[in-house]
Each structure stands twice: as structure tokens, then as C-alpha cells.
N, C-alpha and C. Protein backbone atom coordinates (compact mmCIF):
# COMPACT_ATOMS: atom_id res chain seq x y z
N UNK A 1 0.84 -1.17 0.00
CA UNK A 1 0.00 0.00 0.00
C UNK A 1 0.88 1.23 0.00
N UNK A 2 0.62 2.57 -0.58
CA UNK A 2 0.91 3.45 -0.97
C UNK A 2 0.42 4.67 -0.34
N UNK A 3 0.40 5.61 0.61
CA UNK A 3 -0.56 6.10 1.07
C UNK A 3 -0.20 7.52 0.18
N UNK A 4 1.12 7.89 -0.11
CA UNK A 4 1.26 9.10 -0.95
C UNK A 4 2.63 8.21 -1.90
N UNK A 5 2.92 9.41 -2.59
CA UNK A 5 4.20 9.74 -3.50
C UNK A 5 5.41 8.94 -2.82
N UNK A 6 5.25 9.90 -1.51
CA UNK A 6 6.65 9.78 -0.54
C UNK A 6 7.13 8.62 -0.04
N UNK A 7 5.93 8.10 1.19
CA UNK A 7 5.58 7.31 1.81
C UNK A 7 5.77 5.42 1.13
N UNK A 8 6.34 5.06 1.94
CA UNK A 8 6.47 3.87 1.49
C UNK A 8 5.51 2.54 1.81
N UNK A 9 5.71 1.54 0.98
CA UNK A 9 4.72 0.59 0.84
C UNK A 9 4.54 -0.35 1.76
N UNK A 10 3.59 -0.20 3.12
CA UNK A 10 3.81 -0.80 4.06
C UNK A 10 2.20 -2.11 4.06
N UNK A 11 2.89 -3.21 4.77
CA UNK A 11 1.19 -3.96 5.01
C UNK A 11 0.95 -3.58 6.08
N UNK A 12 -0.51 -3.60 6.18
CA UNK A 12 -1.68 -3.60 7.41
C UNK A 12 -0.55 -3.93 8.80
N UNK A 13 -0.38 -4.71 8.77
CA UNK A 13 0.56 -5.33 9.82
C UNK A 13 2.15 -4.61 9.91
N UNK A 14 2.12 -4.30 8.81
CA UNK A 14 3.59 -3.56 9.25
C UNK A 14 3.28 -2.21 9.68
N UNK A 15 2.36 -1.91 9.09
CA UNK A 15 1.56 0.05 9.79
C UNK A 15 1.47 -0.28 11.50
N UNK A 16 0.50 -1.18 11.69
CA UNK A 16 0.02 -1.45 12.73
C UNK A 16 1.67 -2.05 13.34
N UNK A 17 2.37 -2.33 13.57
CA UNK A 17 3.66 -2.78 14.49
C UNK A 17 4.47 -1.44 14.49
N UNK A 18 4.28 -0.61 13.65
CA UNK A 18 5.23 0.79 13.44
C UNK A 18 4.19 1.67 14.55
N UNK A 19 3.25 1.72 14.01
CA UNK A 19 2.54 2.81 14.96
C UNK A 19 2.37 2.32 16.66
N UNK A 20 2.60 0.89 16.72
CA UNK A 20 2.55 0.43 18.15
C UNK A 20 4.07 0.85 18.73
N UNK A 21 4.89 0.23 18.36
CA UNK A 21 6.34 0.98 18.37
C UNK A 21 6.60 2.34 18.73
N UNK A 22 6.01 3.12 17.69
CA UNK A 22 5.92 4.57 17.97
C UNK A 22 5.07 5.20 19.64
N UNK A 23 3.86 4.24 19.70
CA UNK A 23 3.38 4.96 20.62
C UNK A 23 4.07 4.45 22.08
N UNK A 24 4.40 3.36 22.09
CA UNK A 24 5.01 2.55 22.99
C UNK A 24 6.11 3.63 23.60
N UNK A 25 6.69 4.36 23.21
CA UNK A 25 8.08 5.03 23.45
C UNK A 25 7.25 6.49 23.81
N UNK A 26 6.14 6.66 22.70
CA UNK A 26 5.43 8.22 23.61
C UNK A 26 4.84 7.90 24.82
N UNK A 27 4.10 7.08 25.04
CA UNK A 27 4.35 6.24 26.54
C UNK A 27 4.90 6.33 27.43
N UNK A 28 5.85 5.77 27.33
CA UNK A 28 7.52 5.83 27.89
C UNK A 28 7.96 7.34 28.32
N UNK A 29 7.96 8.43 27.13
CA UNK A 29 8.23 9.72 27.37
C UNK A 29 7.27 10.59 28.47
N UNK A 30 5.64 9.97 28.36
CA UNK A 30 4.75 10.32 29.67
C UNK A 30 5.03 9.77 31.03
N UNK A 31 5.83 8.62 31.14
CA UNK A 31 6.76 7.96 32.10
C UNK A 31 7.45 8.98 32.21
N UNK A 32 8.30 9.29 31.43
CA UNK A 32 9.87 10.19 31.67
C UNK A 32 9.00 11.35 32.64
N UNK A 33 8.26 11.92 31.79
CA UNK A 33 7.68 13.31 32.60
C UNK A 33 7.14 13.20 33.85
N UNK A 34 6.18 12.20 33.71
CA UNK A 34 5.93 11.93 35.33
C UNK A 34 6.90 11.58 36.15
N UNK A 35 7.99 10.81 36.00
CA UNK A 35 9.37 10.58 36.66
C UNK A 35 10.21 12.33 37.31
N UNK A 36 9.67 13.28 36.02
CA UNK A 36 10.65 14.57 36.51
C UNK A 36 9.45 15.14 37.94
N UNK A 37 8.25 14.77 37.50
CA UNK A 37 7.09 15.34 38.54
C UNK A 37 7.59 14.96 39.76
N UNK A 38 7.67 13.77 39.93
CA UNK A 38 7.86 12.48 41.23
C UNK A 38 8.69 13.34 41.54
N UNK A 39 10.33 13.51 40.81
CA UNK A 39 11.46 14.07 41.26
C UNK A 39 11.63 15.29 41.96
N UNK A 40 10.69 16.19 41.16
CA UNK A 40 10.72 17.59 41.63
C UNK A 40 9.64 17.88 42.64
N UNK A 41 8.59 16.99 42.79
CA UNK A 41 7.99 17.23 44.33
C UNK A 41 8.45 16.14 45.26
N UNK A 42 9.06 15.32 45.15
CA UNK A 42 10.09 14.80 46.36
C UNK A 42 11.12 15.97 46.59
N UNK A 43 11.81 16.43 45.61
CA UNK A 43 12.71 17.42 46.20
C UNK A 43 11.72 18.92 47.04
N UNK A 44 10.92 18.71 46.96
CA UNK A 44 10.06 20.46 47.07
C UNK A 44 9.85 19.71 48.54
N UNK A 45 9.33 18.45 48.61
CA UNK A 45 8.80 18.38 50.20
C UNK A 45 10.19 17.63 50.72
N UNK A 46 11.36 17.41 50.42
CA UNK A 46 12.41 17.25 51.71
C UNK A 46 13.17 18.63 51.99
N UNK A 47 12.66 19.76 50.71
CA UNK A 47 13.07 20.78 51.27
C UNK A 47 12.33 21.93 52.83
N UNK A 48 10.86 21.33 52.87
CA UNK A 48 9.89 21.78 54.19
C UNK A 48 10.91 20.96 54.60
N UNK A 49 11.11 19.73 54.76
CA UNK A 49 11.05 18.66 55.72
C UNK A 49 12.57 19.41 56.79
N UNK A 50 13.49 19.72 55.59
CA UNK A 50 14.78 20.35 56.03
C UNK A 50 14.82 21.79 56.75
N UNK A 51 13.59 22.39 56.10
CA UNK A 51 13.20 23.27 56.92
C UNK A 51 12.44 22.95 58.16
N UNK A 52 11.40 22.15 58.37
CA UNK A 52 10.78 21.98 59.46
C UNK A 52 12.05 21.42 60.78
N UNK A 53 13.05 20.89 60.13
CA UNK A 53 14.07 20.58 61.16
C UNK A 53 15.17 21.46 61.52
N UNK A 54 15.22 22.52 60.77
CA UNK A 54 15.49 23.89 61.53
C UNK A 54 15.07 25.06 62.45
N UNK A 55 13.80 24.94 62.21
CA UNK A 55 12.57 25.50 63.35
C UNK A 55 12.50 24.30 64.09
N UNK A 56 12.32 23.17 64.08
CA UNK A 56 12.02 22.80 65.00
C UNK A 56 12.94 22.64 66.27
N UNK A 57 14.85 22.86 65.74
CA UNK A 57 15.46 22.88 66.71
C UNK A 57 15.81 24.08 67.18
N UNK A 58 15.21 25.20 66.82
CA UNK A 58 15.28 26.91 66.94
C UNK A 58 13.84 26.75 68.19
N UNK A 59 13.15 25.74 67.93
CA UNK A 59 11.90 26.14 68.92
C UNK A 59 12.24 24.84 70.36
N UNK A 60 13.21 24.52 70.19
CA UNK A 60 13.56 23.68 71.46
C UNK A 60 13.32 22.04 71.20
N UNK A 61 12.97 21.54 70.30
CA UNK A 61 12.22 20.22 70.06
C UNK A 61 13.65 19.51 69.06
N UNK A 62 15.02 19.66 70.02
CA UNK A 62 16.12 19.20 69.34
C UNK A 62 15.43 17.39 68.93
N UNK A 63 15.16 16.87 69.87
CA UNK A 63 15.09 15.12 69.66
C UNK A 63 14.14 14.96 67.72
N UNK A 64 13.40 15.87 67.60
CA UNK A 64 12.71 15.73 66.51
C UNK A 64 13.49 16.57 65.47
N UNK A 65 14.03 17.47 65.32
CA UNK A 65 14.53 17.49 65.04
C UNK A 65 16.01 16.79 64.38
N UNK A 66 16.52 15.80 65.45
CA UNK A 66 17.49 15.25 64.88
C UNK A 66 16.89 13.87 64.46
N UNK A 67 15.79 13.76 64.51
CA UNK A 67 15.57 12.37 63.80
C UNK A 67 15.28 13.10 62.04
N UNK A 68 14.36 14.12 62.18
CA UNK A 68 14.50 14.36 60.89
C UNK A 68 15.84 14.07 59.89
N UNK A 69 17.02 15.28 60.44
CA UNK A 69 18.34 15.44 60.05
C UNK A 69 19.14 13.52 60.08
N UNK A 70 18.99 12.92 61.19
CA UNK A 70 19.44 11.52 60.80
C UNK A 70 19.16 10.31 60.18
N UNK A 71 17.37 10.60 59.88
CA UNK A 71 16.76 9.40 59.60
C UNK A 71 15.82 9.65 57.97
N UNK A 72 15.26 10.87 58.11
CA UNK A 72 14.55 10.97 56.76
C UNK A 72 15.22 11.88 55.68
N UNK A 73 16.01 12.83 56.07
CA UNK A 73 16.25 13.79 55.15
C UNK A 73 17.45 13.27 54.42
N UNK A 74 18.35 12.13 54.70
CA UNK A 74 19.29 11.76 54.10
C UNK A 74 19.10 10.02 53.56
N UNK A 75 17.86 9.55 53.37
CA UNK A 75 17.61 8.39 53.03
C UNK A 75 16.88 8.69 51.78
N UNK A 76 16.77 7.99 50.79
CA UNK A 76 16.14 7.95 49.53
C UNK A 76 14.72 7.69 49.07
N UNK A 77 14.23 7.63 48.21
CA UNK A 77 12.73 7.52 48.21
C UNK A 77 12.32 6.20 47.63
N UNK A 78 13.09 5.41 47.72
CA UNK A 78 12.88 4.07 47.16
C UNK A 78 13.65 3.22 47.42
N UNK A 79 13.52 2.30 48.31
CA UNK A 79 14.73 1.61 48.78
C UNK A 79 16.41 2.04 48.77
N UNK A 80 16.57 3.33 49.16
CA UNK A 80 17.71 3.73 49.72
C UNK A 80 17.89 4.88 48.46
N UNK A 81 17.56 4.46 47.09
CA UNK A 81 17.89 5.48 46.32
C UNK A 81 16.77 6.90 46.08
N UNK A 82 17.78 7.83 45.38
CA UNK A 82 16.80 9.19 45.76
C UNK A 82 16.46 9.12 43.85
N UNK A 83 15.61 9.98 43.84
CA UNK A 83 14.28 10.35 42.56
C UNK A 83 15.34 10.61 41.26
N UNK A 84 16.89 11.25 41.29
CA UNK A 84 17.58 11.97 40.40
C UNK A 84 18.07 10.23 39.91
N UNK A 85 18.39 9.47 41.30
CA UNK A 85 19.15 8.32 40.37
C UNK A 85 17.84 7.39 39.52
N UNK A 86 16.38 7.36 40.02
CA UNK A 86 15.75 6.63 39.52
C UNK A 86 15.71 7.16 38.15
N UNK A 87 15.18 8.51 37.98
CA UNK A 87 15.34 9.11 36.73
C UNK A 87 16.76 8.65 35.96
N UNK A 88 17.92 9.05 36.24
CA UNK A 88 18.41 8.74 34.99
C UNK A 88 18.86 7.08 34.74
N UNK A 89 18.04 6.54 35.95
CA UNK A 89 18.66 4.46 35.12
C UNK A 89 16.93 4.51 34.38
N UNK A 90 15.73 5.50 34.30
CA UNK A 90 15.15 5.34 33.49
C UNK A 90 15.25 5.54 32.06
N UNK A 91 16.41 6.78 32.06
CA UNK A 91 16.52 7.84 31.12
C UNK A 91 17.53 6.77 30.24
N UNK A 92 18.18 6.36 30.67
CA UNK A 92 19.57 5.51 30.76
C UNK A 92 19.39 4.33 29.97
N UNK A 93 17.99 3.90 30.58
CA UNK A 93 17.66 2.28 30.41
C UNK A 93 16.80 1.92 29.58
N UNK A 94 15.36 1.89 29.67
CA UNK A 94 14.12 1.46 29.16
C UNK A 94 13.98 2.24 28.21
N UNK A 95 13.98 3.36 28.88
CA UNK A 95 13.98 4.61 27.77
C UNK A 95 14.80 4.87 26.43
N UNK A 96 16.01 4.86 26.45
CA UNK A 96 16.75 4.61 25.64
C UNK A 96 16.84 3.89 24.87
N UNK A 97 16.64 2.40 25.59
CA UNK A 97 16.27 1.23 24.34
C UNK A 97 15.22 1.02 23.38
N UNK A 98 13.96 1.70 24.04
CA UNK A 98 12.82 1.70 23.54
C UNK A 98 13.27 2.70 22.08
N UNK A 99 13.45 3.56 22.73
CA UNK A 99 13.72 4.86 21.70
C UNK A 99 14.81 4.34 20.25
N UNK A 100 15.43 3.68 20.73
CA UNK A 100 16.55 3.20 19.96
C UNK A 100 15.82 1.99 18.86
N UNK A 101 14.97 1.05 19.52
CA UNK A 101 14.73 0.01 18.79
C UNK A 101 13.55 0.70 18.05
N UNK A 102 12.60 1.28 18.32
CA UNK A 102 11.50 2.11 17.87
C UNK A 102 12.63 3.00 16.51
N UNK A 103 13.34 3.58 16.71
CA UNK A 103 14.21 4.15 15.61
C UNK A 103 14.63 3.43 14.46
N UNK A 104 14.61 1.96 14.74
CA UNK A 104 15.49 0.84 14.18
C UNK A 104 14.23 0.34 13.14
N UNK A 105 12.94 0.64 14.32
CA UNK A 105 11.79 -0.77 13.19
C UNK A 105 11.32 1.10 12.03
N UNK A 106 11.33 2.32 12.74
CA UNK A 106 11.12 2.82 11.26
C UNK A 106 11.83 2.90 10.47
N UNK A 107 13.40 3.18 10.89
CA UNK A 107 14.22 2.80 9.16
C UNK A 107 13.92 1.54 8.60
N UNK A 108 14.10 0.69 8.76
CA UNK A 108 13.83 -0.48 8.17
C UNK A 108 12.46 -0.59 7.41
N UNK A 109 11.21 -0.22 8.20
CA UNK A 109 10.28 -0.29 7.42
C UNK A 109 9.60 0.68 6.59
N UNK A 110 10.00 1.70 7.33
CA UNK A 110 9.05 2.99 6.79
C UNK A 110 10.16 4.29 6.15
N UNK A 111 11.74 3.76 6.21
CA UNK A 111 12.45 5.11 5.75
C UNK A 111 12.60 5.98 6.53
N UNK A 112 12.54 6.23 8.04
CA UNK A 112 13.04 6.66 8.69
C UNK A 112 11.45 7.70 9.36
N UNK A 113 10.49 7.46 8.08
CA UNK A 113 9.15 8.51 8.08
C UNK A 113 8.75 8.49 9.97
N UNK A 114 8.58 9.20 10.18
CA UNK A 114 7.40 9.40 11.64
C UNK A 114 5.88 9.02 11.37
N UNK A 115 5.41 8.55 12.15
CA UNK A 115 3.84 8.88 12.53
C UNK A 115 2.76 8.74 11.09
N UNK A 116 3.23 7.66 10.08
CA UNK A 116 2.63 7.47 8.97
C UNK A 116 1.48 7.35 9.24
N UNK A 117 0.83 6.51 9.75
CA UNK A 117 -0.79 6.03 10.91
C UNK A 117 -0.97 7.65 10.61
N UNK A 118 -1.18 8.57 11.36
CA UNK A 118 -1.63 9.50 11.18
C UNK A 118 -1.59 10.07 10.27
N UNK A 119 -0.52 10.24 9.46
CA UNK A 119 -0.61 11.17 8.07
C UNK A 119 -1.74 10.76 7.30
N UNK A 120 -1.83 8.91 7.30
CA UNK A 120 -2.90 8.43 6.46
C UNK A 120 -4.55 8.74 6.85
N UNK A 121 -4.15 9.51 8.34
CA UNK A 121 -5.50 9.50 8.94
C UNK A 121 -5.90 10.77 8.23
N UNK A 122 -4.82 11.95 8.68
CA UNK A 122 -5.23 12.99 8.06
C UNK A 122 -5.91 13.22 6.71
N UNK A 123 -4.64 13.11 5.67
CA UNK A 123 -5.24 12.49 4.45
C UNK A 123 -6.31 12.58 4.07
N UNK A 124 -7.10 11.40 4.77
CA UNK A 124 -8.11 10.50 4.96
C UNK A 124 -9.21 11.51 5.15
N UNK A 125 -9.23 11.86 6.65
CA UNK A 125 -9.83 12.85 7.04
C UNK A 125 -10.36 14.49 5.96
N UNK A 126 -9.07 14.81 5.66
CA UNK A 126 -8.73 16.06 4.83
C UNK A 126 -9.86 15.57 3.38
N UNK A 127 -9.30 14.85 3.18
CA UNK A 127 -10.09 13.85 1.65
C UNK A 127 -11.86 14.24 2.05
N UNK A 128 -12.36 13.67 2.74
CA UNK A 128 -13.97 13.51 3.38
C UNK A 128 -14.26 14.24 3.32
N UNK A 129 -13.43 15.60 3.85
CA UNK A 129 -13.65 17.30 4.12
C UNK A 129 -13.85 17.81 2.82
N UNK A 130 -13.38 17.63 1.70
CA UNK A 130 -13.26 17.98 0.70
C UNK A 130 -11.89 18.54 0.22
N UNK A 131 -10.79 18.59 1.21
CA UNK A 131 -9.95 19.97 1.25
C UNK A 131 -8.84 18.95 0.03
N UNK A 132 -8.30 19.71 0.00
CA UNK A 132 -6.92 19.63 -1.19
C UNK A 132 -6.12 18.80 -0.41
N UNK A 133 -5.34 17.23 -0.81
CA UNK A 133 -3.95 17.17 -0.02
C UNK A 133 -2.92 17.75 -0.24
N UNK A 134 -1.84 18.05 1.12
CA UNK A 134 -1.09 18.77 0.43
C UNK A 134 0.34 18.20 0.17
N UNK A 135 0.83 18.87 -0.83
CA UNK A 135 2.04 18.95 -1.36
C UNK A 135 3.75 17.90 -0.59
N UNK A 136 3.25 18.70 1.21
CA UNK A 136 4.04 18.52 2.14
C UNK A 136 3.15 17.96 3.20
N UNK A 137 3.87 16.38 3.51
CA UNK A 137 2.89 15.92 4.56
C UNK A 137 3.35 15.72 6.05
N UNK A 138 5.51 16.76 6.15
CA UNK A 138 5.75 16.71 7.19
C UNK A 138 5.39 17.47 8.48
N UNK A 139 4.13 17.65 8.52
CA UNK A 139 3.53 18.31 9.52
C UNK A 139 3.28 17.86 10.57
């Protein structure tokens, strides 16, 4: 199948494994972002926490205070590790590979094209509408 000029001749099954591929890794990237969320409000609340253990030993309540300073503010948020290292063995790991092999199945099948599934949708769509296709479909 042919969907334009450009676009190369993919089967049903090879569209459908490219566009799963593709989304699989945008996925992944809503992972990444929620990973920076996690990161940056773990850091926002051990920064009260570091504060609450400075008032609290300014207001006389040293014992709570030093449990803060010895026990929570220097332990990690996941079995010992803190949010910056989870992020980058994500960034590092899953992520990367995904991204990498997802890179690998569109050269091979599609020429390196992005997001064909949709262009054909547009197209498609644009076609029904009546409108002109255009010229340039890297949009």
C-alpha cells in the first residue's frame, strides 16, 4: 500500500507494528515526565522537611529534630535510592532502548518517516472534508 508519493509501501501489519512501536516510546516519554514530577515534588517536600528541622530545633524540640536530620532527610525515596538516580537508570535504560529500537523498526520499514498512521489518517480525514492534499505531509 501506498498512502502518498513519498511514503512507502507498508502492510496492514507492518503500519500497525510501526505505529505500536511509535506509541510505545510516547508512553515511555509520559513515564519520563511523570518521573521529573515524582522528582521535583520529592525534592520540594524534603526541602519543608529540612526546613521543618530547623525551626524545629530553633523552637527547642532538638530530639525531633534530629531524627528528621538523621533518619529521613538523608535516606532515599525508594529503597535507599533518591528520585535523580531513579530518573536517569530510566533515562539511561528502558527509555533509551525503547527509543533506539522504535528508531530501528522505522528505518527499516518505513524510511526513517514518523507517525505514517496518522498522516494516512489525516489524508483520509482532509479527503472527506473535501480539502486539497497537500504537497508537504511533514507536519
Amino acid at each position: 500500500m501506498t498512502d502518498s508519493d513519498d511514503a512507502p509501501a507498508l502492510s496492514e501489519s507492518e503500519l500497525d507494528a510501526l505505529h505500536s512501536a511509535e506509541l510505545g516510546v510516547e508512553w515511555l516519554r509520559r513515564a519520563h515526565g511523570t518521573l521529573i514530577e515524582v522528582h521535583h515534588a520529592t525534592g520540594h517536600a524534603m526541602d519543608h522537611l529540612h526546613d521543618a528541622e530547623a525551626t524545629l530545633r530553633e523552637a527547642g524540640h532538638a530530639e525531633l529534630a534530629d531524627q528528621l536530620r538523621d533518619e529521613l532527610l538523608p535516606r532515599g525515596a525508594i529503597e535507599d535510592r533518591w528520585t535523580y538516580d531513579l530518573l536517569e537508570t530510566f533515562e539511561s535504560g528502558i527509555l533509551a532502548d525503547a527509543t533506539d529500537y522504535e528508531r530501528r523498526v522505522r528505518e527499516e520499514l518505513a524510511d526513517g518517516q514518523r507517525h505514517l498512521t496518522e498522516r494516512r489518517q489525516e489524508r483520509e480525514w482532509k479527503r472527506r472534508g473535501g480539502e486539497p492534499p497537500h504537497d508537504d505531509d511533514s507536519e
